[in-house]
C-alpha atoms as a PDB file:
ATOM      1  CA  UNK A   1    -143.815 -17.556 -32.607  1.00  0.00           C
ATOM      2  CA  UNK A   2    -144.894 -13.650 -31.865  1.00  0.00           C
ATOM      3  CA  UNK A   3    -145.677 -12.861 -28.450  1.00  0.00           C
ATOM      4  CA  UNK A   4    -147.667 -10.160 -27.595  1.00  0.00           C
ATOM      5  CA  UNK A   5    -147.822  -8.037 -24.124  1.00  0.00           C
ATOM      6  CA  UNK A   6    -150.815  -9.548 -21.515  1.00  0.00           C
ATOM      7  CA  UNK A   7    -151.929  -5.857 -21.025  1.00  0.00           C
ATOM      8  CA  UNK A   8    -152.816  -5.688 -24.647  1.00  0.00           C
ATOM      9  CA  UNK A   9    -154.901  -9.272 -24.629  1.00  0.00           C
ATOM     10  CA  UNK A  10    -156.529  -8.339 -21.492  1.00  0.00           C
ATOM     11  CA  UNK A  11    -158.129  -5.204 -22.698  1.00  0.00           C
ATOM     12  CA  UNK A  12    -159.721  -7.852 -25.332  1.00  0.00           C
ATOM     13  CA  UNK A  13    -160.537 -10.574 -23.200  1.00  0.00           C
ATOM     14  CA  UNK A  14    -162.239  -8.177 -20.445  1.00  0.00           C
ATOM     15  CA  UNK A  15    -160.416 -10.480 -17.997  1.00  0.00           C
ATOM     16  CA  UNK A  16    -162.828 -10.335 -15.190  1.00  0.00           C
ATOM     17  CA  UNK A  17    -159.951 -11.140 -12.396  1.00  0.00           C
ATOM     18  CA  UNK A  18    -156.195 -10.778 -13.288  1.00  0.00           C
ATOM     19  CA  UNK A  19    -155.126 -11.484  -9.848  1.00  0.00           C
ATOM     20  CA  UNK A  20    -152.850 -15.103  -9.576  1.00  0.00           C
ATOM     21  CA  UNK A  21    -153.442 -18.143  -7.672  1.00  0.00           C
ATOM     22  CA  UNK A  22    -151.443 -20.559  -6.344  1.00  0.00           C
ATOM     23  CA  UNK A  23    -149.750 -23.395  -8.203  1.00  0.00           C
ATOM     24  CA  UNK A  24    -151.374 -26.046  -5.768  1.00  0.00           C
ATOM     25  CA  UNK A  25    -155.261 -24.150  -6.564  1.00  0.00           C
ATOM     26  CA  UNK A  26    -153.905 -24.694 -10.721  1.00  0.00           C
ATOM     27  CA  UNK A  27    -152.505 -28.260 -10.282  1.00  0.00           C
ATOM     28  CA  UNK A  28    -155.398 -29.823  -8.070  1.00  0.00           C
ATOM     29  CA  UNK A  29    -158.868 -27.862  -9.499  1.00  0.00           C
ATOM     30  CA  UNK A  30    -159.991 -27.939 -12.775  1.00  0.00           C
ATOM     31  CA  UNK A  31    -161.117 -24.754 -14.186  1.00  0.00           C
ATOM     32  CA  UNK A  32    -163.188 -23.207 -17.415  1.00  0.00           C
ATOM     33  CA  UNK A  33    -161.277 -21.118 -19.802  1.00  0.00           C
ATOM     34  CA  UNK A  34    -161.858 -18.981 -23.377  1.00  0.00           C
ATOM     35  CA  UNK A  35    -158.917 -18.887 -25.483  1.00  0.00           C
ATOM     36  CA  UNK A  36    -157.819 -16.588 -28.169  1.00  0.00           C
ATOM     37  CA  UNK A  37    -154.953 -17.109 -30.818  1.00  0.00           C
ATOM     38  CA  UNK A  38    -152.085 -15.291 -30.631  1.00  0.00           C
ATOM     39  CA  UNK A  39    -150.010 -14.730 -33.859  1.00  0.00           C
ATOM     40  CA  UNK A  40    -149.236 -10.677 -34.226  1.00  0.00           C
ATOM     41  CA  UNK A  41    -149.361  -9.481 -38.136  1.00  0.00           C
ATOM     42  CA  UNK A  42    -151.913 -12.559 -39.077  1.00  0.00           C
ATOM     43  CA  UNK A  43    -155.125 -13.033 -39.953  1.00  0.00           C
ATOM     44  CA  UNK A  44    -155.759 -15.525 -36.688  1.00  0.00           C
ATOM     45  CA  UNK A  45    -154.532 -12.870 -34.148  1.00  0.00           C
ATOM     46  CA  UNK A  46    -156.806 -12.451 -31.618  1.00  0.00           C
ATOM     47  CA  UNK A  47    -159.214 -15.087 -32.831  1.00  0.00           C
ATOM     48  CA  UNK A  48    -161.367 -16.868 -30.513  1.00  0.00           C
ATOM     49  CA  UNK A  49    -161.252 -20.427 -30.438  1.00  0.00           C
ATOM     50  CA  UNK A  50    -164.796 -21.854 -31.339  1.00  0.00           C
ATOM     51  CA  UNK A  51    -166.597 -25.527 -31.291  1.00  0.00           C
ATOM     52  CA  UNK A  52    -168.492 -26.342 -34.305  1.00  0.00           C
ATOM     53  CA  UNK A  53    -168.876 -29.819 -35.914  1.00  0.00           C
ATOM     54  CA  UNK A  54    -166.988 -31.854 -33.728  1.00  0.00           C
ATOM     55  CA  UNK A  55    -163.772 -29.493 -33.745  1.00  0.00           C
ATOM     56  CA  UNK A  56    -162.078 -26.490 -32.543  1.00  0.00           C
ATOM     57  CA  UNK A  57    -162.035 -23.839 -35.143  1.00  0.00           C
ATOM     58  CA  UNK A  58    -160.678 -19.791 -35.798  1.00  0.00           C
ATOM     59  CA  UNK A  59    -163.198 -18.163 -37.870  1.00  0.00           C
ATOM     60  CA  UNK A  60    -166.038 -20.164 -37.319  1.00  0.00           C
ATOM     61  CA  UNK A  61    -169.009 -19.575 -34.754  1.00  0.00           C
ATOM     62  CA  UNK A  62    -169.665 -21.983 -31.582  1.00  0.00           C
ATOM     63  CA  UNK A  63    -172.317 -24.436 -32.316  1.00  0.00           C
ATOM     64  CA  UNK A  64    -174.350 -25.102 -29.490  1.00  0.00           C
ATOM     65  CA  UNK A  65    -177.852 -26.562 -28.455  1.00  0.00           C
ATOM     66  CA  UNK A  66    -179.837 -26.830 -25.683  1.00  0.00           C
ATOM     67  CA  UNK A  67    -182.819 -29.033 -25.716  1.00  0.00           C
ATOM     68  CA  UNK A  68    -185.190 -27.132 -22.535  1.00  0.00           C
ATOM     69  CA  UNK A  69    -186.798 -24.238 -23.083  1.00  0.00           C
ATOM     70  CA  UNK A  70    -184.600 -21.150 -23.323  1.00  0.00           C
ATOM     71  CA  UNK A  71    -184.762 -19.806 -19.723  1.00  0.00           C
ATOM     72  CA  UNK A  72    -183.725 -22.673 -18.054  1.00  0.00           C
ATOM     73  CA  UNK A  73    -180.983 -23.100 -20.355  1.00  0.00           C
ATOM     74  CA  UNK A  74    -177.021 -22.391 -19.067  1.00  0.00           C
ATOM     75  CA  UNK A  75    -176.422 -18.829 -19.693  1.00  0.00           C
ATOM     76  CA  UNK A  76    -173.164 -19.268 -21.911  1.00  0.00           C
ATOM     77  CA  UNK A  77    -172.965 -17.926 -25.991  1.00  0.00           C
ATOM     78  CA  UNK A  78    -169.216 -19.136 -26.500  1.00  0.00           C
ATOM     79  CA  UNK A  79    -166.628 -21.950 -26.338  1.00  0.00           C
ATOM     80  CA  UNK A  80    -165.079 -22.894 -22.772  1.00  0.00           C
ATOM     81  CA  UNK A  81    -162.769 -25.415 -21.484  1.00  0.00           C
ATOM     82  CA  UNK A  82    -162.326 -26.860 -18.183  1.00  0.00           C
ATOM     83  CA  UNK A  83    -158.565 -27.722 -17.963  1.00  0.00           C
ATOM     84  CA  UNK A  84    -157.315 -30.186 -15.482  1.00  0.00           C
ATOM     85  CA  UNK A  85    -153.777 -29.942 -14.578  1.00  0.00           C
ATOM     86  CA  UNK A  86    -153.067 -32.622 -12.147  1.00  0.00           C
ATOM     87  CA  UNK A  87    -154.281 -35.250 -14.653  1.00  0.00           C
ATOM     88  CA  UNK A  88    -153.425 -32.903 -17.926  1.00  0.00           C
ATOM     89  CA  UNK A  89    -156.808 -33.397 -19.237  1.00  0.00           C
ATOM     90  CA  UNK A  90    -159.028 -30.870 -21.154  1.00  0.00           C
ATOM     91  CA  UNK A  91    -162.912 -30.968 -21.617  1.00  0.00           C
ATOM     92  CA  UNK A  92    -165.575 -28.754 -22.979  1.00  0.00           C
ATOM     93  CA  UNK A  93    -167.302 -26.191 -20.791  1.00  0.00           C
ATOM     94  CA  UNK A  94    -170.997 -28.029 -20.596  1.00  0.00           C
ATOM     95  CA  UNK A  95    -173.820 -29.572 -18.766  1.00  0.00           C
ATOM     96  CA  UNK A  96    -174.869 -31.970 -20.732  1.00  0.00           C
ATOM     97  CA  UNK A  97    -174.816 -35.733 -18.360  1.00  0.00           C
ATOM     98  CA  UNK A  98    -171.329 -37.222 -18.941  1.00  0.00           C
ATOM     99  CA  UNK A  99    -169.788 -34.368 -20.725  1.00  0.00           C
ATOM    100  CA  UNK A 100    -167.689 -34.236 -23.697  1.00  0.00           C
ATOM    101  CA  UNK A 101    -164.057 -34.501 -23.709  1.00  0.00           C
ATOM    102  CA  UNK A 102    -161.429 -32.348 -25.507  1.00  0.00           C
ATOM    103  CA  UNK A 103    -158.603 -35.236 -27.549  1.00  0.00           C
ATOM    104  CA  UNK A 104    -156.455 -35.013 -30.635  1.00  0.00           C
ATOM    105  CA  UNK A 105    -158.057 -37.025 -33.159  1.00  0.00           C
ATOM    106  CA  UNK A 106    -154.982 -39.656 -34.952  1.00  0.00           C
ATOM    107  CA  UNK A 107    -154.569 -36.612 -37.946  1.00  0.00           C
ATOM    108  CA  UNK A 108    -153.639 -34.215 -34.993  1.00  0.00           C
ATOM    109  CA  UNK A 109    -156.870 -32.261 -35.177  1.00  0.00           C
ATOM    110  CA  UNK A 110    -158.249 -31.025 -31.635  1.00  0.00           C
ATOM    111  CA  UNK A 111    -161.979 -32.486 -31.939  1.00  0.00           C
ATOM    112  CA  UNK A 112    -164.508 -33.396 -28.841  1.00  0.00           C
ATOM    113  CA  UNK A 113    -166.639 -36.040 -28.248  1.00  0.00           C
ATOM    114  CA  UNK A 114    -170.400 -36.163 -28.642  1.00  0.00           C
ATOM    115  CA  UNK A 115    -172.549 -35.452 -26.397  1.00  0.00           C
ATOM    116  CA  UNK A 116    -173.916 -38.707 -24.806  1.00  0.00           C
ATOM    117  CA  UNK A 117    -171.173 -40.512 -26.366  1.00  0.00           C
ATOM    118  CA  UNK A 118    -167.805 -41.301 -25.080  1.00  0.00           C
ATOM    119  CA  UNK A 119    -165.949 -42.892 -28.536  1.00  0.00           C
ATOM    120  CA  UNK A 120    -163.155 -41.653 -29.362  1.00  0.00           C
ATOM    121  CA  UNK A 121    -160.885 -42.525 -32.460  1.00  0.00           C
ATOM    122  CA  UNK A 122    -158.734 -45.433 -31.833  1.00  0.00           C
ATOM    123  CA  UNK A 123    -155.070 -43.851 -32.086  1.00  0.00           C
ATOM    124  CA  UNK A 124    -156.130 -40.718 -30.185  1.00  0.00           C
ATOM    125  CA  UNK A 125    -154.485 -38.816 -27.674  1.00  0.00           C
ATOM    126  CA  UNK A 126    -156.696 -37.682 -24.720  1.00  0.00           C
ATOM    127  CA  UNK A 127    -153.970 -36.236 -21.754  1.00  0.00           C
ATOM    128  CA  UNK A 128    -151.034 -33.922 -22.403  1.00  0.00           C
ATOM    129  CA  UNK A 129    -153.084 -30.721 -21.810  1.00  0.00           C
ATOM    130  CA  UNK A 130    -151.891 -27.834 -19.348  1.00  0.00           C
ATOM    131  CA  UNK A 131    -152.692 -24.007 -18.973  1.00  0.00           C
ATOM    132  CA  UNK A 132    -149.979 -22.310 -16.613  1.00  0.00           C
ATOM    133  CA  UNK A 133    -150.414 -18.538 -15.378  1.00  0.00           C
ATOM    134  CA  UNK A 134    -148.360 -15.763 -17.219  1.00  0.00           C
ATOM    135  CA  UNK A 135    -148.659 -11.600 -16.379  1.00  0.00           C
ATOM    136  CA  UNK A 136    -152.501 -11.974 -15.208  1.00  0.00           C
ATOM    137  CA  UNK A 137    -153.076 -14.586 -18.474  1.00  0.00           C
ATOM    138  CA  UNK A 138    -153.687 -18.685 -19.012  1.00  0.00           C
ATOM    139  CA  UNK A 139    -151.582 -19.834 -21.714  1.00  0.00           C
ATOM    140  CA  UNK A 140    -152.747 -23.224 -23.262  1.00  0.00           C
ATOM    141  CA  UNK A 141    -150.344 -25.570 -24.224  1.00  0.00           C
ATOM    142  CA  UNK A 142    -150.196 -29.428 -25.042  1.00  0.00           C
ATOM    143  CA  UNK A 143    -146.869 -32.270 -24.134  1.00  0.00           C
ATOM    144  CA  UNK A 144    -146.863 -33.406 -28.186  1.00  0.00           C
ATOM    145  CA  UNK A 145    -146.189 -29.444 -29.961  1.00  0.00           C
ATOM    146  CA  UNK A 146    -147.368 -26.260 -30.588  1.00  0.00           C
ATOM    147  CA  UNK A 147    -150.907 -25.416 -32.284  1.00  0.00           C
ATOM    148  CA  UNK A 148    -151.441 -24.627 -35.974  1.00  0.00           C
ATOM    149  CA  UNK A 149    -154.358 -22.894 -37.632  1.00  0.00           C
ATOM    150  CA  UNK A 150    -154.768 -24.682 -41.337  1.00  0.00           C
ATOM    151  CA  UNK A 151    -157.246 -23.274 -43.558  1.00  0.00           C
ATOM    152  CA  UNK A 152    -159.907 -24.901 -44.977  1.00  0.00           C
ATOM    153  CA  UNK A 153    -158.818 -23.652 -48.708  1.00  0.00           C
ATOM    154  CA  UNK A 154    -155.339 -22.078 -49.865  1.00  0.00           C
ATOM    155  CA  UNK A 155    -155.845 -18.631 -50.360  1.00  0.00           C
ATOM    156  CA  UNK A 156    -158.434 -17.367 -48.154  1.00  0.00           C
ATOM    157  CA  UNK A 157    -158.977 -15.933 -44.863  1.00  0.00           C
ATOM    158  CA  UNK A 158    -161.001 -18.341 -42.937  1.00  0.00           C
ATOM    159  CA  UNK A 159    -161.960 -20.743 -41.316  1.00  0.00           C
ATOM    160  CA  UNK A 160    -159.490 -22.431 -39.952  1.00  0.00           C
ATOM    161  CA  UNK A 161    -159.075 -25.710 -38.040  1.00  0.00           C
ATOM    162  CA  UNK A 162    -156.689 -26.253 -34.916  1.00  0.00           C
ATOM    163  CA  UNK A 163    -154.347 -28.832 -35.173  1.00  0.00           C
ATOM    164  CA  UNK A 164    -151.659 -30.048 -33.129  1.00  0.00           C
ATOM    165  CA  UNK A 165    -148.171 -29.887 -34.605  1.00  0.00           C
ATOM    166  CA  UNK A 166    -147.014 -33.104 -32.674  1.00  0.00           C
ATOM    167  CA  UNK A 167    -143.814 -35.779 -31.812  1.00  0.00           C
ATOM    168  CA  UNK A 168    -146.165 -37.695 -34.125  1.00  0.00           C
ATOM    169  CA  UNK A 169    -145.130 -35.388 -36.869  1.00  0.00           C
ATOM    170  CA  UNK A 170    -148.201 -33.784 -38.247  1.00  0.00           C
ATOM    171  CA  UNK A 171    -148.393 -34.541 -42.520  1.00  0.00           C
ATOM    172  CA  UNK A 172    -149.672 -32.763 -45.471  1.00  0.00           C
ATOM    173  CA  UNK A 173    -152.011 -35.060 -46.178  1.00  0.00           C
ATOM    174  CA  UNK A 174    -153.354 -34.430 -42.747  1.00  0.00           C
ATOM    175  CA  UNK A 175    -153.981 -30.918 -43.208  1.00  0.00           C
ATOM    176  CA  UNK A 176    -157.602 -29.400 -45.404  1.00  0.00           C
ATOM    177  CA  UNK A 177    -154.911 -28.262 -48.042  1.00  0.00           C
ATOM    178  CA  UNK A 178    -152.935 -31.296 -47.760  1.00  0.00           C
ATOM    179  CA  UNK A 179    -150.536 -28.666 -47.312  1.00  0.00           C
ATOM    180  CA  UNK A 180    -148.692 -27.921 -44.116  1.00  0.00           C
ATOM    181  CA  UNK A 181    -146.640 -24.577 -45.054  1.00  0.00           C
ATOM    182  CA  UNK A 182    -150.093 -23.390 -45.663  1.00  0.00           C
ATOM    183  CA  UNK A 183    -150.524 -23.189 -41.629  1.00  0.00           C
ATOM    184  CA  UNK A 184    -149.781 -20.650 -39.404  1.00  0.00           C
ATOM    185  CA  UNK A 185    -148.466 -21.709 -35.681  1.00  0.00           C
ATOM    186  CA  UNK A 186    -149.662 -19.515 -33.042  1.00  0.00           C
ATOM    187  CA  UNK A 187    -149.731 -19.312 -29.066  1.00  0.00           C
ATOM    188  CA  UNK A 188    -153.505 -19.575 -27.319  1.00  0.00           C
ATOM    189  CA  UNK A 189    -153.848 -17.599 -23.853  1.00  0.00           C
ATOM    190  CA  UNK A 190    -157.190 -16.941 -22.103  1.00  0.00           C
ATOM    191  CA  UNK A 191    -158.866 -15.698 -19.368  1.00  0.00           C
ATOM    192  CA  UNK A 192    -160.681 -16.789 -16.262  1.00  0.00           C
ATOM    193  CA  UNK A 193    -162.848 -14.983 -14.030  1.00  0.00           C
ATOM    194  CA  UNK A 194    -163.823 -15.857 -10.340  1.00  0.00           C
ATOM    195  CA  UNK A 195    -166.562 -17.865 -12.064  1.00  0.00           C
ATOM    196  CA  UNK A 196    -165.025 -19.079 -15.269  1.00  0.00           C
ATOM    197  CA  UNK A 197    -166.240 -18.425 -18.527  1.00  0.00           C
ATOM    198  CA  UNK A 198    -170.578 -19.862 -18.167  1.00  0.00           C
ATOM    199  CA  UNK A 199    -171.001 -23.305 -19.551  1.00  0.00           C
ATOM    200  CA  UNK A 200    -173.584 -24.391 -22.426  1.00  0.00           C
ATOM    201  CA  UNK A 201    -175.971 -27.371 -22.673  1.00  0.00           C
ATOM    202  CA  UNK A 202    -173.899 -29.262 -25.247  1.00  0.00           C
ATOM    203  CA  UNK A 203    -171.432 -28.338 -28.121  1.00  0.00           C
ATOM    204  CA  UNK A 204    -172.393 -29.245 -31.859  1.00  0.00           C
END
């Protein structure tokens, strides 16, 4: 995989505060991050990672709702995560009661629950998650492989849908294409301010 210097990603991210924390502050408090896609020379690079339809997608907008009235809504436009280290657990950045959790579905796609719903596909994997600190960024990583963007159709340039290349040994048939060479492995690093990244109601 391409690697690409942090002071390049954080003039993109705007990183409101590159200064590090502790490993005990990272292993004991979960925190909200944004996450871009890092593959230099590809059409992902720099992509933010986006909720829509139940998954995590490059190339497609976050889907959100919020069901009061617009000023007493949460303040965020994009796609968080709140990233637990001590239990390696991952969950969308919301408000909505109960929340909605961040698993790989049993094809290796990284989906999210419902909101008001906790099912989850039988076969699912819903720990494994971690974020450690490198050069003032949060890189995003998971126990089972590395991340893969597959497109939706052969050829194009978009969207794509993030899937975990696992120990489970993701398949063709898996994949939109039901082709895996058609993917494109990539690293994800983000940023987090003294606040985080501002939450939604609910992701769509």
């Amino acid at each position: 995989m391409v690697f690409v210097k942090a002071s390049a990603l954080l003039s993109l991210l705007a990183v409101a505060s590159a200064a590090p924390t502790g490993d005990i502050e990272a292993r004991s408090s979960p925190q909200a991050y944004s996450f871009l896609a890092l593959r230099s020379a590809s059409p992902i690079h720099f992509q933010s990672w986006n909720a829509n339809s139940g998954n995590i997608w490059l190339g497609k907008p976050t889907a959100k709702y919020c069901p009061v009235a617009p000023a007493q809504c949460p303040k965020g436009t994009g796609t968080s995560f709140y990233v637990d280290n001590q239990y390696w657990t991952a969950s969308m950045n919301t408000v909505v009661p109960g929340g909605q959790q961040l698993y790989i579905d049993p094809h290796g796609a990284l989906a999210y629950t419902q909101a008001h719903s906790a099912s989850i596909p039988s076969g699912s994997l819903t720990t494994g998650f971690q974020v450690k600190q490198s050069g003032g960024l949060w890189y995003f990583s998971h126990c089972e492989g590395g991340f893969l963007a597959c497109p939706l159709k052969k050829g194009t340039t978009g969207p794509w849908k993030i899937f975990i290349d696992g120990k489970r040994v993701l398949k063709d048939s898996d994949v939109p294409t039901k082709c895996k060479k058609d993917c494109l492995g990539f690293d994800a690093a983000g940023s987090r301010g003294d606040a985080g990244p501002l939450a939604v109601w609910q992701f769509i």
